[in-house]
C-alpha atoms as a PDB file:
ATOM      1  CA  UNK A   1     107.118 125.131  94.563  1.00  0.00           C
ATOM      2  CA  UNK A   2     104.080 122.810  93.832  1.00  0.00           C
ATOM      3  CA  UNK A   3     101.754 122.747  97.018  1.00  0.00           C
ATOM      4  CA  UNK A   4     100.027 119.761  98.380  1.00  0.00           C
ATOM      5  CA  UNK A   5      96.783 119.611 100.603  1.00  0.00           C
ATOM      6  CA  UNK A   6      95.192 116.493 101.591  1.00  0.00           C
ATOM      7  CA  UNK A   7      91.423 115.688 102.759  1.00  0.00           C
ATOM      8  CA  UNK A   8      89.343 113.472 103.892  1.00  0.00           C
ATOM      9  CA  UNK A   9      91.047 111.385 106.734  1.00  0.00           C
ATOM     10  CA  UNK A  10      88.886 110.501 109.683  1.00  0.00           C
ATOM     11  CA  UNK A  11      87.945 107.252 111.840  1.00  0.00           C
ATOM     12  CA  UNK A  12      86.440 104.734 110.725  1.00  0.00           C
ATOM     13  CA  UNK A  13      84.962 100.916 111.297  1.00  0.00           C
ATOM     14  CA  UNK A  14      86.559  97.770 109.148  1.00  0.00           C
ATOM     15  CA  UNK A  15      85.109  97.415 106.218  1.00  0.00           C
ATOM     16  CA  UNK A  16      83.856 100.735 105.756  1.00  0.00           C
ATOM     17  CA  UNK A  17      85.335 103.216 102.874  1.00  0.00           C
ATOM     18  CA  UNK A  18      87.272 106.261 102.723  1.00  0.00           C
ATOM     19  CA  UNK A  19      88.133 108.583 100.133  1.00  0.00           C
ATOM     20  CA  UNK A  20      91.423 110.766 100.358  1.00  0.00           C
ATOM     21  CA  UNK A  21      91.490 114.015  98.236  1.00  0.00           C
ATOM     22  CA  UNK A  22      94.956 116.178  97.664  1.00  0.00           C
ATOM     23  CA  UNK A  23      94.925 119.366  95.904  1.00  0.00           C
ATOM     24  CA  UNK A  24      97.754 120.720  93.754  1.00  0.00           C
ATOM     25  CA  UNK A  25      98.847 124.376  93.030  1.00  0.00           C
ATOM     26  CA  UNK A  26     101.483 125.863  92.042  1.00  0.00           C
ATOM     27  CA  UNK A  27     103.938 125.074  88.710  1.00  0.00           C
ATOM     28  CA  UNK A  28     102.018 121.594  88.896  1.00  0.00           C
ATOM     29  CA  UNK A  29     103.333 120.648  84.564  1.00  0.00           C
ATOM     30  CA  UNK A  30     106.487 120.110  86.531  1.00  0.00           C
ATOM     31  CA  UNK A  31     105.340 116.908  87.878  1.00  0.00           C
ATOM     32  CA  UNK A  32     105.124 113.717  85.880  1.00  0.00           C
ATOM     33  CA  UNK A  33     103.654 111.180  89.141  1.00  0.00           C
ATOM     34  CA  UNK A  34     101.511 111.880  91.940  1.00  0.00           C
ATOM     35  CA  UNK A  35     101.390 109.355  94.930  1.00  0.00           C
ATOM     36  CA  UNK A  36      99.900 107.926  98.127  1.00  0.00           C
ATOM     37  CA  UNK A  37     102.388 106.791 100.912  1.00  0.00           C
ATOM     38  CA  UNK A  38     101.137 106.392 104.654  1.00  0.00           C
ATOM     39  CA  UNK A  39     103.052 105.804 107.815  1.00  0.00           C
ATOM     40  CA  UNK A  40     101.950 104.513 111.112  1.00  0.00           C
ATOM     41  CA  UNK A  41     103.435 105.021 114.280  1.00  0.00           C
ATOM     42  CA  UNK A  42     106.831 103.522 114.690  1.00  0.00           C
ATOM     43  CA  UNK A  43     107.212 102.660 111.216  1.00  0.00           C
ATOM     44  CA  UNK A  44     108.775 104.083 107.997  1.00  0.00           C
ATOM     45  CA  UNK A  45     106.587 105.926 105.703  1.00  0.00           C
ATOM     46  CA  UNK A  46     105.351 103.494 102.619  1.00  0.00           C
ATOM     47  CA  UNK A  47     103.934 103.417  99.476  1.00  0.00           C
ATOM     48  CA  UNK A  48     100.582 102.563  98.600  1.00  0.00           C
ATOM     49  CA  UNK A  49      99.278 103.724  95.124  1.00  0.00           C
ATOM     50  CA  UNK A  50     100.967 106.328  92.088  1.00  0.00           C
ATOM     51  CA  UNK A  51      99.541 107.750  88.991  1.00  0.00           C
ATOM     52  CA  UNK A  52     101.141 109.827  86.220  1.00  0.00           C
ATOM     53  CA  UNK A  53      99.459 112.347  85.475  1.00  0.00           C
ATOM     54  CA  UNK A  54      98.908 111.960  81.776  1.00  0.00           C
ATOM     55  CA  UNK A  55      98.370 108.751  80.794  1.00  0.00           C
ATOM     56  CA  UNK A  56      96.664 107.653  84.049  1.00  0.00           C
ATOM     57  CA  UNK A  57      98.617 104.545  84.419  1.00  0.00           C
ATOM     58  CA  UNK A  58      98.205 102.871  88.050  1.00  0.00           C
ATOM     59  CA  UNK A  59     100.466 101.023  90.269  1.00  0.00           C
ATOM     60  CA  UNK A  60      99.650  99.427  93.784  1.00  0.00           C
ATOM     61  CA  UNK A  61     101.294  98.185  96.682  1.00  0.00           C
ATOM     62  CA  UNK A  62     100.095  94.299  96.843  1.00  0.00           C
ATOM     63  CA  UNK A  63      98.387  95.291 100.518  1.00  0.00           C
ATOM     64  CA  UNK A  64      95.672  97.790  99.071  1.00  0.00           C
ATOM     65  CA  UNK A  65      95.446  95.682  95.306  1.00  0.00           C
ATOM     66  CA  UNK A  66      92.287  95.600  94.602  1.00  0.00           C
ATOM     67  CA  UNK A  67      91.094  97.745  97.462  1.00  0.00           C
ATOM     68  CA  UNK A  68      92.115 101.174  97.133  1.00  0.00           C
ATOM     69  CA  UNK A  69      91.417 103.142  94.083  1.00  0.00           C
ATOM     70  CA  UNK A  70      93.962 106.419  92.631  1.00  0.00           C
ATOM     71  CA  UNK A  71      92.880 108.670  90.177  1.00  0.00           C
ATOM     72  CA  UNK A  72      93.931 112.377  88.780  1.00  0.00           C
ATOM     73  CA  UNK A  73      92.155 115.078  87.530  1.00  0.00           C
ATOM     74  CA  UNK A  74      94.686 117.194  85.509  1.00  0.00           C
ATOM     75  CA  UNK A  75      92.770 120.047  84.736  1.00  0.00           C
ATOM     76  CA  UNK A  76      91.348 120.163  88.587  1.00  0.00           C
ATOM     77  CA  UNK A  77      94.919 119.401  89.512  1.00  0.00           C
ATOM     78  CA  UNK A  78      93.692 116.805  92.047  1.00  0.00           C
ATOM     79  CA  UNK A  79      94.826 113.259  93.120  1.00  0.00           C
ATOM     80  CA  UNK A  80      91.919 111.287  95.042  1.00  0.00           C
ATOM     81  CA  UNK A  81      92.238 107.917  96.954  1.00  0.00           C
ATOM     82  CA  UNK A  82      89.231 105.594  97.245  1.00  0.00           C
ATOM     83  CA  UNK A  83      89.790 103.116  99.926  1.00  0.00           C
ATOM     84  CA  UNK A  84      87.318 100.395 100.158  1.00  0.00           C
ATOM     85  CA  UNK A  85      86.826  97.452 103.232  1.00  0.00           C
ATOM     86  CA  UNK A  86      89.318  98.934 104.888  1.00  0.00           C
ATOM     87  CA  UNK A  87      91.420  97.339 107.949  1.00  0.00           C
ATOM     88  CA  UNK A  88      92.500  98.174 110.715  1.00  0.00           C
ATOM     89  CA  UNK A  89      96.089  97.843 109.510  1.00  0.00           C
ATOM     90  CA  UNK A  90      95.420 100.447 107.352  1.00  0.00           C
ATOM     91  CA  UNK A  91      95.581 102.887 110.533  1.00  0.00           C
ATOM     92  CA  UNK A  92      98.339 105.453 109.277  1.00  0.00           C
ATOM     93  CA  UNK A  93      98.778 109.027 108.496  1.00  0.00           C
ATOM     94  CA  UNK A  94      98.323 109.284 104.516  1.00  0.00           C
ATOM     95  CA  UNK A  95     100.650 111.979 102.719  1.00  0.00           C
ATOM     96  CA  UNK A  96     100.161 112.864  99.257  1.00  0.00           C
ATOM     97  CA  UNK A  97     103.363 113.077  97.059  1.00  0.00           C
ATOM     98  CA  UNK A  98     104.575 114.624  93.747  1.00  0.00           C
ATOM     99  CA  UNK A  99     107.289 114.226  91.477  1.00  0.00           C
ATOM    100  CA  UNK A 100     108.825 113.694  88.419  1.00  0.00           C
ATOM    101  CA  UNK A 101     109.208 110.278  86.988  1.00  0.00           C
ATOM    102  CA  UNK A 102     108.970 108.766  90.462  1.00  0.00           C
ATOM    103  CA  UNK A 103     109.514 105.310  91.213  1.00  0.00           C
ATOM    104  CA  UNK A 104     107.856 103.833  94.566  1.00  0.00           C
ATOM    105  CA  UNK A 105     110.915 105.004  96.457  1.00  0.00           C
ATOM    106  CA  UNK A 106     109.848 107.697  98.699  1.00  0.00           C
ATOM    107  CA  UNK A 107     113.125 109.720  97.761  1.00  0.00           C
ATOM    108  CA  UNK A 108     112.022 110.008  94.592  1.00  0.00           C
ATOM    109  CA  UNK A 109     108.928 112.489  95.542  1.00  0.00           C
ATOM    110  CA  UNK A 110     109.978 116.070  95.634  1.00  0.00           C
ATOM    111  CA  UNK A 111     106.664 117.585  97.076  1.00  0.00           C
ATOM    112  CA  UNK A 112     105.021 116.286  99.910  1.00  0.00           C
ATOM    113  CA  UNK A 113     101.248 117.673 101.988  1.00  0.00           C
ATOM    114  CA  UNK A 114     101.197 117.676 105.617  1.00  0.00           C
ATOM    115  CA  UNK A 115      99.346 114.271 105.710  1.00  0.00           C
ATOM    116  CA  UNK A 116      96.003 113.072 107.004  1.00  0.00           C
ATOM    117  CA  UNK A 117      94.946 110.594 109.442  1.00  0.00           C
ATOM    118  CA  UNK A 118      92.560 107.376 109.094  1.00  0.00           C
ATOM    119  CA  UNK A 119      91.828 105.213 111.684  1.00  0.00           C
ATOM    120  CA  UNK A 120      90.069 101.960 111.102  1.00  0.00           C
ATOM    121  CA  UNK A 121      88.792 100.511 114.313  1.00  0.00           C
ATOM    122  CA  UNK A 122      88.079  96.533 114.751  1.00  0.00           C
END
């Protein structure tokens, strides 16, 4: 079982930044994508930003494009998630994700951490 632990939630103004750090272990060559979803209260859980692991490749949800920054560390085994001028629609509880060749779907993520909150006040 690959473990997940997130970091670096807290509250925070508009416009300020956050960064989001989740730490692998475990048999971690069995995952091919690492992601960011959030969910705030009352809605479904959403993406927001993947990576695969290898080749680095990047893919955002329009609503943190240009924003919000994911990166990996393979040999660290660590995802991180700059997010930059944030709003305070961006007021959710962050989970990290891993799995293999996953889409945006959040089915497709076998591993999940226990999630972080950020708060962005007005």
């Amino acid at each position: 079982q690959v473990q997940l632990v997130e970091s670096g939630g807290g509250l925070v103004q508009a416009g300020d930044s956050l960064r989001l750090s989740c730490a692998a272990s475990g048999p971690t060559f069995t995952v091919t994508t690492m992601g960011w979803f959030r969910q705030a209260p009352g809605k479904e859980r959403e993406f927001v930003a993947r990576t695969w692991r290898v080749s680095g490749s990047t893919d955002y949800d329009d609503s943190v494009k240009g924003r919000f920054t994911i990166s990996s560390d393979v040999n660290k085994n660590t995802v991180t998630l700059q997010m930059n001028n944030l709003k305070p629609e961006d007021t959710a509880v962050y989970y990290c994700a891993a799995g293999r060749y996953a889409s945006r779907v959040v089915d497709d993520y076998d591993y999940w951490g226990q999630g972080t909150q950020v708060t962005v006040s007005s």
